[in-house]
N, C-alpha and C. Protein backbone atom coordinates (compact mmCIF):
# COMPACT_ATOMS: atom_id res chain seq x y z
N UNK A 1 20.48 97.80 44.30
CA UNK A 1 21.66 96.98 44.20
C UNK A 1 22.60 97.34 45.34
N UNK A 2 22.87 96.35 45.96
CA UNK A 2 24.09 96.61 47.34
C UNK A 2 25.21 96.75 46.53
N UNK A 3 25.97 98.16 47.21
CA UNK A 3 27.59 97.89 46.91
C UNK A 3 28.54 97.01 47.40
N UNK A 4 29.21 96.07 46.26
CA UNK A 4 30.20 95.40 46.93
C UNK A 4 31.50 96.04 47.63
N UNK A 5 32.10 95.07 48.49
CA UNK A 5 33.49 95.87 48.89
C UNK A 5 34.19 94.55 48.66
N UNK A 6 35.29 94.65 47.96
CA UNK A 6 36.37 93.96 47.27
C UNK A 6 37.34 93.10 48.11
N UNK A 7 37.31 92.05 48.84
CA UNK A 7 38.65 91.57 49.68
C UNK A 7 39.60 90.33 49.18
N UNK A 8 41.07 90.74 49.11
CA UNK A 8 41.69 90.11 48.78
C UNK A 8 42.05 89.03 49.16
N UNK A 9 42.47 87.49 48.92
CA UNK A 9 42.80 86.66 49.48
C UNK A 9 43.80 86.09 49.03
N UNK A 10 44.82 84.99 49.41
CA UNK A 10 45.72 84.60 49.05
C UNK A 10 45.20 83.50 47.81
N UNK A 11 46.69 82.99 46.46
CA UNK A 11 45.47 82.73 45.54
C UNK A 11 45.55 81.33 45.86
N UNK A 12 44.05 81.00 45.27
CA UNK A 12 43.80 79.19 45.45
C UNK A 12 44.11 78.42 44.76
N UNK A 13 44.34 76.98 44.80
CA UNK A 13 45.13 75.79 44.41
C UNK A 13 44.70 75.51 42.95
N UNK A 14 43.56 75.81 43.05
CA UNK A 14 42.33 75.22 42.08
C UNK A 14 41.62 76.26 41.38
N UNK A 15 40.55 76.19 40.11
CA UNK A 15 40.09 77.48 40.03
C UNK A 15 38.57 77.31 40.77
N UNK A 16 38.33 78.46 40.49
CA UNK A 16 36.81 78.60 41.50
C UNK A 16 36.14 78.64 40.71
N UNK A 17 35.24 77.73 40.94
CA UNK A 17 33.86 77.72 40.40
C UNK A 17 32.84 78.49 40.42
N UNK A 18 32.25 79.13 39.27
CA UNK A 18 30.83 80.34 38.90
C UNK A 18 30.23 80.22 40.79
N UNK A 19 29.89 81.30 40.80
CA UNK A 19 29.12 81.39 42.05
C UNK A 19 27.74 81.18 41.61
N UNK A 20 26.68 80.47 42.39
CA UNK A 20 25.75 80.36 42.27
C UNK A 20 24.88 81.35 42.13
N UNK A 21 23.74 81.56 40.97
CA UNK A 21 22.80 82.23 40.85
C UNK A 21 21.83 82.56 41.84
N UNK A 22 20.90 83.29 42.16
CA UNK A 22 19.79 83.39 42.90
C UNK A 22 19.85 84.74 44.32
N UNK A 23 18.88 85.13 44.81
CA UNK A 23 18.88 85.81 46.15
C UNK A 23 19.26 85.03 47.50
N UNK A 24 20.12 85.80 48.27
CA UNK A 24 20.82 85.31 49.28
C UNK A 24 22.30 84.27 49.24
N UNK A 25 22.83 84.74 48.31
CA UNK A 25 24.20 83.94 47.73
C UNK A 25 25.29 85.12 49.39
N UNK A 26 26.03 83.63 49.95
CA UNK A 26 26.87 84.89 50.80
C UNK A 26 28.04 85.06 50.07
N UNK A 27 28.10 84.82 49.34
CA UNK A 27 29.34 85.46 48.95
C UNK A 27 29.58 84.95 47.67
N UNK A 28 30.32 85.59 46.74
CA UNK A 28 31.09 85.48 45.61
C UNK A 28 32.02 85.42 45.09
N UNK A 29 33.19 84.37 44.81
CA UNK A 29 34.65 84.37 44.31
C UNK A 29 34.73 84.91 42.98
N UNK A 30 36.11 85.14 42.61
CA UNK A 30 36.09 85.05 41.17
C UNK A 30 37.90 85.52 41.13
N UNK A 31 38.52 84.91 40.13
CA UNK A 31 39.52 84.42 40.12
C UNK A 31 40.18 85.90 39.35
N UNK A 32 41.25 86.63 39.54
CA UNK A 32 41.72 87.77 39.00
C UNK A 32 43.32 87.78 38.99
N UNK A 33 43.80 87.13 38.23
CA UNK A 33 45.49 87.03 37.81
C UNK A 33 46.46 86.86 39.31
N UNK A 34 45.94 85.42 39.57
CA UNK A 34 46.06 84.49 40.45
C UNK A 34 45.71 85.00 42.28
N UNK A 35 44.75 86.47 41.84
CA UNK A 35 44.42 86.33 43.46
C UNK A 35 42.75 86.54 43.85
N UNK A 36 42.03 85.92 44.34
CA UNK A 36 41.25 85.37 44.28
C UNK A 36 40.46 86.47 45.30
N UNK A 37 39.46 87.08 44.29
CA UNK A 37 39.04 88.36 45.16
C UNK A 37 37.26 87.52 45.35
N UNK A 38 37.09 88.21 46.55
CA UNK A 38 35.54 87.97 47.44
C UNK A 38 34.87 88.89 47.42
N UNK A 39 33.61 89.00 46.71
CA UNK A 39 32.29 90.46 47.22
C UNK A 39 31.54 89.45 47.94
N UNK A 40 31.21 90.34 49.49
CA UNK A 40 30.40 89.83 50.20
C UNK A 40 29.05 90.72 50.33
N UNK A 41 28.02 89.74 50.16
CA UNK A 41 26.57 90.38 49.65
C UNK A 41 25.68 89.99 51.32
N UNK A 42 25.14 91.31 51.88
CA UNK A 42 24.42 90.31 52.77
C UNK A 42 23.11 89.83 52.54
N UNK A 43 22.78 88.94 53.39
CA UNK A 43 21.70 88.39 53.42
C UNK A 43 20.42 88.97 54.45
N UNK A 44 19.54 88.54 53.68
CA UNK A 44 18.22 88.67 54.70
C UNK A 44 17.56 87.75 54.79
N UNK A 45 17.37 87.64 56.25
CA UNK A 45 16.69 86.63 56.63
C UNK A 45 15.47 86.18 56.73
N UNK A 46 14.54 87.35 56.94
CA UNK A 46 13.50 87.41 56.97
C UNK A 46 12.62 88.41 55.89
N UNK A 47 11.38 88.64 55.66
CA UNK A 47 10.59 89.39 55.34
C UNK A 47 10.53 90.59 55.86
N UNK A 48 10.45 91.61 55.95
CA UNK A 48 10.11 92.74 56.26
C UNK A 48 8.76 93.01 57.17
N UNK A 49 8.04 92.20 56.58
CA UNK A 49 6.24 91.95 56.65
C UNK A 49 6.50 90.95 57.82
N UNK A 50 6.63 90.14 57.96
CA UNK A 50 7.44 89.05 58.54
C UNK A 50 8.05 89.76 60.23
N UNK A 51 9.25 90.15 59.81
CA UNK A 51 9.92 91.20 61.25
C UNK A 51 9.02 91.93 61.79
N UNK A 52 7.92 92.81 61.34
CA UNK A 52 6.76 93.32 62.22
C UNK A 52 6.19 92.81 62.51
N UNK A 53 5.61 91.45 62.08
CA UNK A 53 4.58 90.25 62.31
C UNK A 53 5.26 90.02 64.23
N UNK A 54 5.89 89.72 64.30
CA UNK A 54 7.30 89.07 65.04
C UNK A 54 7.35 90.83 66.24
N UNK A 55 7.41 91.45 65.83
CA UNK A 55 7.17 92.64 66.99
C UNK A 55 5.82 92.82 67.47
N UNK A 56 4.83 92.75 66.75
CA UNK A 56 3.35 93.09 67.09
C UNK A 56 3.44 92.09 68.45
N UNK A 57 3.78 90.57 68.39
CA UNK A 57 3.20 89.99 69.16
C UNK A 57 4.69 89.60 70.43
N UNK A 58 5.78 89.96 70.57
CA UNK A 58 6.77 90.17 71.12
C UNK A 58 6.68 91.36 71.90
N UNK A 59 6.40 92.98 71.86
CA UNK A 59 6.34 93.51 72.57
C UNK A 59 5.85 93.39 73.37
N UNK A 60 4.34 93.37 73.63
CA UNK A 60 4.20 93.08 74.90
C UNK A 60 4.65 92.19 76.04
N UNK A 61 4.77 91.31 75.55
CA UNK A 61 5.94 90.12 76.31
C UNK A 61 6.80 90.41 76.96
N UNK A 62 7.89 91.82 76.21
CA UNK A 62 8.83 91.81 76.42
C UNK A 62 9.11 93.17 77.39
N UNK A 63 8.26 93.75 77.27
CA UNK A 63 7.73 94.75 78.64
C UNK A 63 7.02 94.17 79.79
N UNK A 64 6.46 93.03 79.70
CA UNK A 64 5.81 92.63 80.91
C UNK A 64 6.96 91.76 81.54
N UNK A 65 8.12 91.53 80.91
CA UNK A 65 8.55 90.72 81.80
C UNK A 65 10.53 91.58 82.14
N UNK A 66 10.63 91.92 81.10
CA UNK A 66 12.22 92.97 81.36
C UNK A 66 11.93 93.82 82.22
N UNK A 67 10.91 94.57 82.87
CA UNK A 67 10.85 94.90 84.02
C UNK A 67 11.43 94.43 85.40
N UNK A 68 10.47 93.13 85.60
CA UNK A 68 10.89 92.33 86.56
C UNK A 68 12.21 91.92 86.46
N UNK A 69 12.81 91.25 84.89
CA UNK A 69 14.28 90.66 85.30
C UNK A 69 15.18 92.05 85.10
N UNK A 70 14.82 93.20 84.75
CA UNK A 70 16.22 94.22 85.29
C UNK A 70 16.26 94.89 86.94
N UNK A 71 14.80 94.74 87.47
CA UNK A 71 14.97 94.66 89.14
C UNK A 71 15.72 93.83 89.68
N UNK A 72 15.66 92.28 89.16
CA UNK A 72 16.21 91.32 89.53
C UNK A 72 17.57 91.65 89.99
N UNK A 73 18.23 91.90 88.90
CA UNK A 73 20.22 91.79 88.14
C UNK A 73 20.60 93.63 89.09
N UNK A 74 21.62 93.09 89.89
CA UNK A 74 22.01 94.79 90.90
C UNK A 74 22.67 95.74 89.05
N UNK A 75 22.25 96.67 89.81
CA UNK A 75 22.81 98.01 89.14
C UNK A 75 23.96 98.46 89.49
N UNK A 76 24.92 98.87 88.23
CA UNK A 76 26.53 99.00 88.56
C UNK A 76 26.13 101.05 88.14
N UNK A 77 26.50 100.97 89.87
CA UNK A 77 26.27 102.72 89.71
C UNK A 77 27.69 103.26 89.35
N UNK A 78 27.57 104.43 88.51
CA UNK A 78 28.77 105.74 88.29
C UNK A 78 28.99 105.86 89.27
N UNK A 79 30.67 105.98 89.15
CA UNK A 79 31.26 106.18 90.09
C UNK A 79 32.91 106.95 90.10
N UNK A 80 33.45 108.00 90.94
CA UNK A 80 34.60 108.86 90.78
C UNK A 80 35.36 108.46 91.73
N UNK A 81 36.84 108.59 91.58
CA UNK A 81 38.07 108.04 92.49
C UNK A 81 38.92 108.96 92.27
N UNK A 82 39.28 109.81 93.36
CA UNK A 82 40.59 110.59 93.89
C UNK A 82 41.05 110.65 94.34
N UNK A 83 42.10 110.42 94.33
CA UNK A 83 43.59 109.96 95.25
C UNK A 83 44.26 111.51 95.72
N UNK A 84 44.54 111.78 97.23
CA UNK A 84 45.36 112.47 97.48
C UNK A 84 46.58 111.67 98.40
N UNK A 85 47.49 112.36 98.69
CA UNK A 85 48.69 112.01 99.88
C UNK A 85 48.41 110.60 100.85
N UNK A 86 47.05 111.18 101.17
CA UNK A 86 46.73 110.34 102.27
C UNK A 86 45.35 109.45 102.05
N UNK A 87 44.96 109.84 101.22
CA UNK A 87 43.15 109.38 101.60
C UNK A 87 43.00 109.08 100.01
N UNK A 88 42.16 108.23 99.86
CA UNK A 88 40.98 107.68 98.26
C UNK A 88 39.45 108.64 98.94
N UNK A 89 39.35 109.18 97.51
CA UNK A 89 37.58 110.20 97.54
C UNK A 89 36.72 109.36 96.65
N UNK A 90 36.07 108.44 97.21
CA UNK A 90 35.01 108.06 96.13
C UNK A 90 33.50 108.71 96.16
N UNK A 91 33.21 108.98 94.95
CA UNK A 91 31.79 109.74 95.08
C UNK A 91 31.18 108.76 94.01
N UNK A 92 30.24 108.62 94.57
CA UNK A 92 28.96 107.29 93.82
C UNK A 92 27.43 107.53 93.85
N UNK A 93 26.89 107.56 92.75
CA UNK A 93 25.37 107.99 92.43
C UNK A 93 24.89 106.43 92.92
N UNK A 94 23.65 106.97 93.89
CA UNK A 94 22.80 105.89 94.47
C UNK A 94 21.34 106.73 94.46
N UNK A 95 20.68 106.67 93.39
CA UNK A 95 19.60 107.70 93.64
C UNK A 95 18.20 107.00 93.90
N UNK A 96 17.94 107.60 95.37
CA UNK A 96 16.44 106.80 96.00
C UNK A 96 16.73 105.85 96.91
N UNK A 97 18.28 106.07 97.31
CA UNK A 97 18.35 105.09 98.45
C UNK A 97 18.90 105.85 99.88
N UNK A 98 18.15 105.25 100.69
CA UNK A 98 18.43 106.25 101.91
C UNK A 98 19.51 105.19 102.25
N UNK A 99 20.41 105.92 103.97
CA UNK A 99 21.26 105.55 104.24
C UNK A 99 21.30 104.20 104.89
N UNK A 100 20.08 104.10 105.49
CA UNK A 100 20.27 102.28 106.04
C UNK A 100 19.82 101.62 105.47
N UNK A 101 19.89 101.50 103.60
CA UNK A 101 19.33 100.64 102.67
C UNK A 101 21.30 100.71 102.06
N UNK A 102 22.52 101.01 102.39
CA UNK A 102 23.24 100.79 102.21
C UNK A 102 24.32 100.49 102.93
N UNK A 103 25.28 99.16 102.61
CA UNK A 103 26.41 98.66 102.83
C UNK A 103 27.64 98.74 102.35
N UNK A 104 28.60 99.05 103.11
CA UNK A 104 30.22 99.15 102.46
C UNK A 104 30.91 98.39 103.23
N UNK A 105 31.68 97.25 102.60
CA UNK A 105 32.48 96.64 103.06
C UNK A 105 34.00 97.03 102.39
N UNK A 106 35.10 97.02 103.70
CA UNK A 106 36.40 97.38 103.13
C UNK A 106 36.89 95.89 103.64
N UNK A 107 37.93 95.50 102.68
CA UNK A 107 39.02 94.46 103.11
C UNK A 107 40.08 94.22 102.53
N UNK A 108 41.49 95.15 103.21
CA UNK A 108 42.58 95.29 102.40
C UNK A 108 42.72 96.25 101.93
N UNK A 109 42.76 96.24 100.21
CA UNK A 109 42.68 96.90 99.43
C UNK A 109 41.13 97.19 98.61
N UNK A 110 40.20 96.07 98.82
CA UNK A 110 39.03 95.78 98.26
C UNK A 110 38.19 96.35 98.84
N UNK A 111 36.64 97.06 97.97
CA UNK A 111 36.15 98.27 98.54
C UNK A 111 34.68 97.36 97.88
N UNK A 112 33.72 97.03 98.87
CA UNK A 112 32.61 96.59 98.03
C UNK A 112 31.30 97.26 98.65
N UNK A 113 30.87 97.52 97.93
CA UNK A 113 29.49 99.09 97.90
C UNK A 113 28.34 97.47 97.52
N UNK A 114 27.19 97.81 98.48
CA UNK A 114 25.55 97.25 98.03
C UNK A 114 24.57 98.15 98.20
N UNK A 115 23.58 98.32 97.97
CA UNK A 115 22.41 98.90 98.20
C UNK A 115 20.95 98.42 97.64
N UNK A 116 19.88 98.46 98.25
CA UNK A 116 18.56 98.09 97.88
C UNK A 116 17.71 99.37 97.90
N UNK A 117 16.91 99.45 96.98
CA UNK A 117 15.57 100.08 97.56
C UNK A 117 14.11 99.37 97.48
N UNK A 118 13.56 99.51 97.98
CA UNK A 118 11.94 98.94 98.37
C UNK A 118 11.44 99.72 97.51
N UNK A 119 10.07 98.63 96.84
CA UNK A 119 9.23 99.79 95.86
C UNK A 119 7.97 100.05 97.00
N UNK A 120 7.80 101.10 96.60
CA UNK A 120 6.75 102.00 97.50
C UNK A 120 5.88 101.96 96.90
N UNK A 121 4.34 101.68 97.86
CA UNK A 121 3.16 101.68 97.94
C UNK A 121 2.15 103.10 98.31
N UNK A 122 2.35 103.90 97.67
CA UNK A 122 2.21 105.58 97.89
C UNK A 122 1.10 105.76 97.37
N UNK A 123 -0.28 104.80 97.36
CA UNK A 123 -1.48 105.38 96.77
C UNK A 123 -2.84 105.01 98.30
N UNK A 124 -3.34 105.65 97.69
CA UNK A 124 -4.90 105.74 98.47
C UNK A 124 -5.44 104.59 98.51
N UNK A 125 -6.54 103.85 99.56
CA UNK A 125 -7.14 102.80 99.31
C UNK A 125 -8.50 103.30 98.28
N UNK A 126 -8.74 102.30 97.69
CA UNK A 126 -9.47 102.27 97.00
C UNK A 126 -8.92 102.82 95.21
N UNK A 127 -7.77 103.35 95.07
CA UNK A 127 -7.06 104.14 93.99
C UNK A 127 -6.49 102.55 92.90
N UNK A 128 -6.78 103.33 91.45
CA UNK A 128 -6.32 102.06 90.85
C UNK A 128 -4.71 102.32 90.29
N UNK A 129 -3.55 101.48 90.16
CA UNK A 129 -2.33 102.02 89.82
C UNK A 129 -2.70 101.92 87.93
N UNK A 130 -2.42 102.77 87.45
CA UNK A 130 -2.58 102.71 86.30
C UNK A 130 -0.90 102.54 85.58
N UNK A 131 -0.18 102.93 86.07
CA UNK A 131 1.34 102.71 85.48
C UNK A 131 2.18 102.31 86.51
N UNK A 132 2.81 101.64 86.51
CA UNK A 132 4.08 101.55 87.29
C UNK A 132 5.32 101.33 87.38
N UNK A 133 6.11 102.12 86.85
CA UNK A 133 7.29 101.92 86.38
C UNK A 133 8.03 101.96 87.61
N UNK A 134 8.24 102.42 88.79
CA UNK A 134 9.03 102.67 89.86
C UNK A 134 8.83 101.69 90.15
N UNK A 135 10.13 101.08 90.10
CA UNK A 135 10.24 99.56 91.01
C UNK A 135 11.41 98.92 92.05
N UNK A 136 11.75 98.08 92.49
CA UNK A 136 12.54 98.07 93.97
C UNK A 136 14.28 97.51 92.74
N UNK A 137 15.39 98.56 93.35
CA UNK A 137 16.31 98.25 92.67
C UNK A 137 17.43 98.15 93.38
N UNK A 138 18.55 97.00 92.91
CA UNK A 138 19.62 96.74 93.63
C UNK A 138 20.79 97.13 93.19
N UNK A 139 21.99 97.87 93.66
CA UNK A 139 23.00 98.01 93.50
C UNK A 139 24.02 97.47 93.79
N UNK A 140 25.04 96.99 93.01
CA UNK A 140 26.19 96.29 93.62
C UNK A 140 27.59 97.07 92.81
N UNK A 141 28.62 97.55 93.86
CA UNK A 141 29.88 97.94 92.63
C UNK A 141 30.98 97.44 93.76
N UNK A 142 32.30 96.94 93.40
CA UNK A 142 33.45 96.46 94.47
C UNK A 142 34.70 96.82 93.20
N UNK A 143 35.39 97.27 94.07
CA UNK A 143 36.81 98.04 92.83
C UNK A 143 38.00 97.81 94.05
N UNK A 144 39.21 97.55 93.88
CA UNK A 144 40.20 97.22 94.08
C UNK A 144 41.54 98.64 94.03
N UNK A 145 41.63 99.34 95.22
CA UNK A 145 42.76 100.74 95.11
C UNK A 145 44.62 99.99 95.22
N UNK A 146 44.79 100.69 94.69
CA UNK A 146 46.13 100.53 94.94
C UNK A 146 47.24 100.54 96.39
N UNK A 147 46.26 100.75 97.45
CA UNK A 147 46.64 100.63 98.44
C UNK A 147 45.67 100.19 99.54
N UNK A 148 46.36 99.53 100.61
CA UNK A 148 45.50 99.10 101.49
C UNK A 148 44.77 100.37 102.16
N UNK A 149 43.69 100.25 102.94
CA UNK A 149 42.75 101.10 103.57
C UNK A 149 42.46 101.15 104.56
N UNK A 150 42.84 102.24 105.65
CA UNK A 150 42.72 101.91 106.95
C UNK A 150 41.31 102.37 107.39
N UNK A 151 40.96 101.06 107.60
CA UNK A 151 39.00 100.85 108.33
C UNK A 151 38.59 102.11 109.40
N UNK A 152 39.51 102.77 110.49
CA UNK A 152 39.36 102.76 111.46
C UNK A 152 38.96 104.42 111.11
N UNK A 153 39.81 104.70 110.29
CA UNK A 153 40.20 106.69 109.83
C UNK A 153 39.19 106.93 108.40
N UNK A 154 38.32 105.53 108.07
CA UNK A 154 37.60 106.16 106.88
C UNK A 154 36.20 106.43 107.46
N UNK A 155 35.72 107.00 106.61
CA UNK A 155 34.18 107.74 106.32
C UNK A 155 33.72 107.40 105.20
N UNK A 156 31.83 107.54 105.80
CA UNK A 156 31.14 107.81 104.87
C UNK A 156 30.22 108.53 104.70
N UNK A 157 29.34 109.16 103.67
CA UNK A 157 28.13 109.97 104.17
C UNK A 157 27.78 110.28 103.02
N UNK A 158 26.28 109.86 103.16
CA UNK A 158 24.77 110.19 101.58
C UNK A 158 24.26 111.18 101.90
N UNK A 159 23.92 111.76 100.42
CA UNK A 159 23.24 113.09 100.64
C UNK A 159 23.24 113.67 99.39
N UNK A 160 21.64 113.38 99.60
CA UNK A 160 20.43 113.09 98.27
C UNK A 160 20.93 112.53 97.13
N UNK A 161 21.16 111.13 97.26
CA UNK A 161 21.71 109.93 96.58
C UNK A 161 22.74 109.82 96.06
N UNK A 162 23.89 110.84 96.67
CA UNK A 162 25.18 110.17 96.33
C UNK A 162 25.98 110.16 97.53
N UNK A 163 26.74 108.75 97.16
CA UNK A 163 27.60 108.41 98.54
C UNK A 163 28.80 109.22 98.15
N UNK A 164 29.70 109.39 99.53
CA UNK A 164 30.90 110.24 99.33
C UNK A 164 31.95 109.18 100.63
N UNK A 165 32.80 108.44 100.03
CA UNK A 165 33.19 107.79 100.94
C UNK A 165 34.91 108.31 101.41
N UNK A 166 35.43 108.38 102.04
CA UNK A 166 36.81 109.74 102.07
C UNK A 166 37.24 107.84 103.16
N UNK A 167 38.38 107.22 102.14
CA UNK A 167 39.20 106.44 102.08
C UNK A 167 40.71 106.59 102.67
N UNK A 168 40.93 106.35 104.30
CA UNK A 168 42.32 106.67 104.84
C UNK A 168 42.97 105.44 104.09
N UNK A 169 44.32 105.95 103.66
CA UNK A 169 45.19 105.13 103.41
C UNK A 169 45.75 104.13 104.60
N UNK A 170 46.17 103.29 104.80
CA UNK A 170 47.12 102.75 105.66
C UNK A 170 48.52 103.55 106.03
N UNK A 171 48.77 104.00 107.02
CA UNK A 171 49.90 104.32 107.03
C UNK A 171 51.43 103.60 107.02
N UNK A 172 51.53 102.49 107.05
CA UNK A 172 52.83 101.32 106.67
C UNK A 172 52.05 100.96 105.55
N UNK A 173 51.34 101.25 104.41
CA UNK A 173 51.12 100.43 103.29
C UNK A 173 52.08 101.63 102.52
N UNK A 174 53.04 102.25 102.99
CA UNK A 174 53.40 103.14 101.57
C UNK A 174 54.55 101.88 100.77
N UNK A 175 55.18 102.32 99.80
CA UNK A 175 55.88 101.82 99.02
C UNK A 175 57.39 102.04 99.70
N UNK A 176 57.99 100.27 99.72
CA UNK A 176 59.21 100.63 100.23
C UNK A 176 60.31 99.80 99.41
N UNK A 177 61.53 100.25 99.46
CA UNK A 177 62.61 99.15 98.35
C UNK A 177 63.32 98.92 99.05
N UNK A 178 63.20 97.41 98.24
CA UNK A 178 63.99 96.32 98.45
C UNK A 178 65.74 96.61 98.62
N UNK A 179 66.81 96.65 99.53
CA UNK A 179 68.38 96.76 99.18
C UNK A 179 68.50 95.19 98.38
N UNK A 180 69.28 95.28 97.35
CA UNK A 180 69.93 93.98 96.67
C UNK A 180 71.16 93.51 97.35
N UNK A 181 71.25 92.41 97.61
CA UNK A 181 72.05 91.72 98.40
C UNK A 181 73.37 91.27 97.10
């Protein structure tokens, strides 16, 4: 027997009518000195016997092909931001991508990171692949600092798959006030 949980409602115009008998009722009124309380029962939808029926012949499907569409869709890599005086420190996990399989574009304030890797062909002729899970993956992340970024004074540099990008501030982007007239 499922436990009900009790919810109150404001009371109704009319009285409520017996809830219907049988398995899979969603819900149940019943009228209690004019406020009109609800047990909600859930339902099942299926068989039990049924839901494994429905996996036996779904898994495989669903490994032969979510492979391919999560290569597809870029990967939003972890990523850290530290602000000192002068400079933004971003450090970003890119693991398996060397350095000319990645792009950083700055503009403004806007900071947009890509990267690819190629899946590798690392067997012998004649060798059969029996598994292959290593496959070619794309990264994309773009985040927005609070200050503009001067192109000319920043850096970057990978090393063994994480980027470390050391972000010059602009020097006229500091914060200045307005005199009121």
């Amino acid at each position: 027997m499922t436990a009900h949980t009790p919810i109150a409602t404001p009371p109704l115009q009319s009285d409520v009518a017996p809830p219907p008998r049988g398995h899979g009722t969603p819900c149940r009124a019943r009228r209690n000195q004019g406020v009109s309380v609800m047990f909600l029962v859930p339902l099942t939808h299926r068989a039990g016997w049924l839901r494994n029926f429905d996996r036996l012949f779904d898994a495989p499907l669903d490994s032969l092909f979510a492979r391919d569409a999560q290569a597809a869709l870029p990967r939003t890599p972890a990523l850290d931001v530290a602000e000192s005086d002068r400079a933004y420190t971003v450090t970003l996990d890119l693991p398996g991508v060397a350095k000319d399989q990645v792009k950083v574009s700055i503009e403004g304030r806007r900071v947009q990171i890509e990267a690819q890797t190629q899946q590798t062909r690392d067997r012998q002729d004649g060798d059969r692949v029996l598994v292959r899970e290593r496959s070619a993956s794309n990264y994309a992340r773009s985040f927005v600092l609070p200050v503009e970024i001067d192109q000319e004074r920043s850096s970057a540099k990978l090393d063994n798959g994480v980027l470390k990008l050391e972000l010059a501030k602009r020097a006229d982007a500091s914060v200045k006030q307005i005199a009121i007239n």
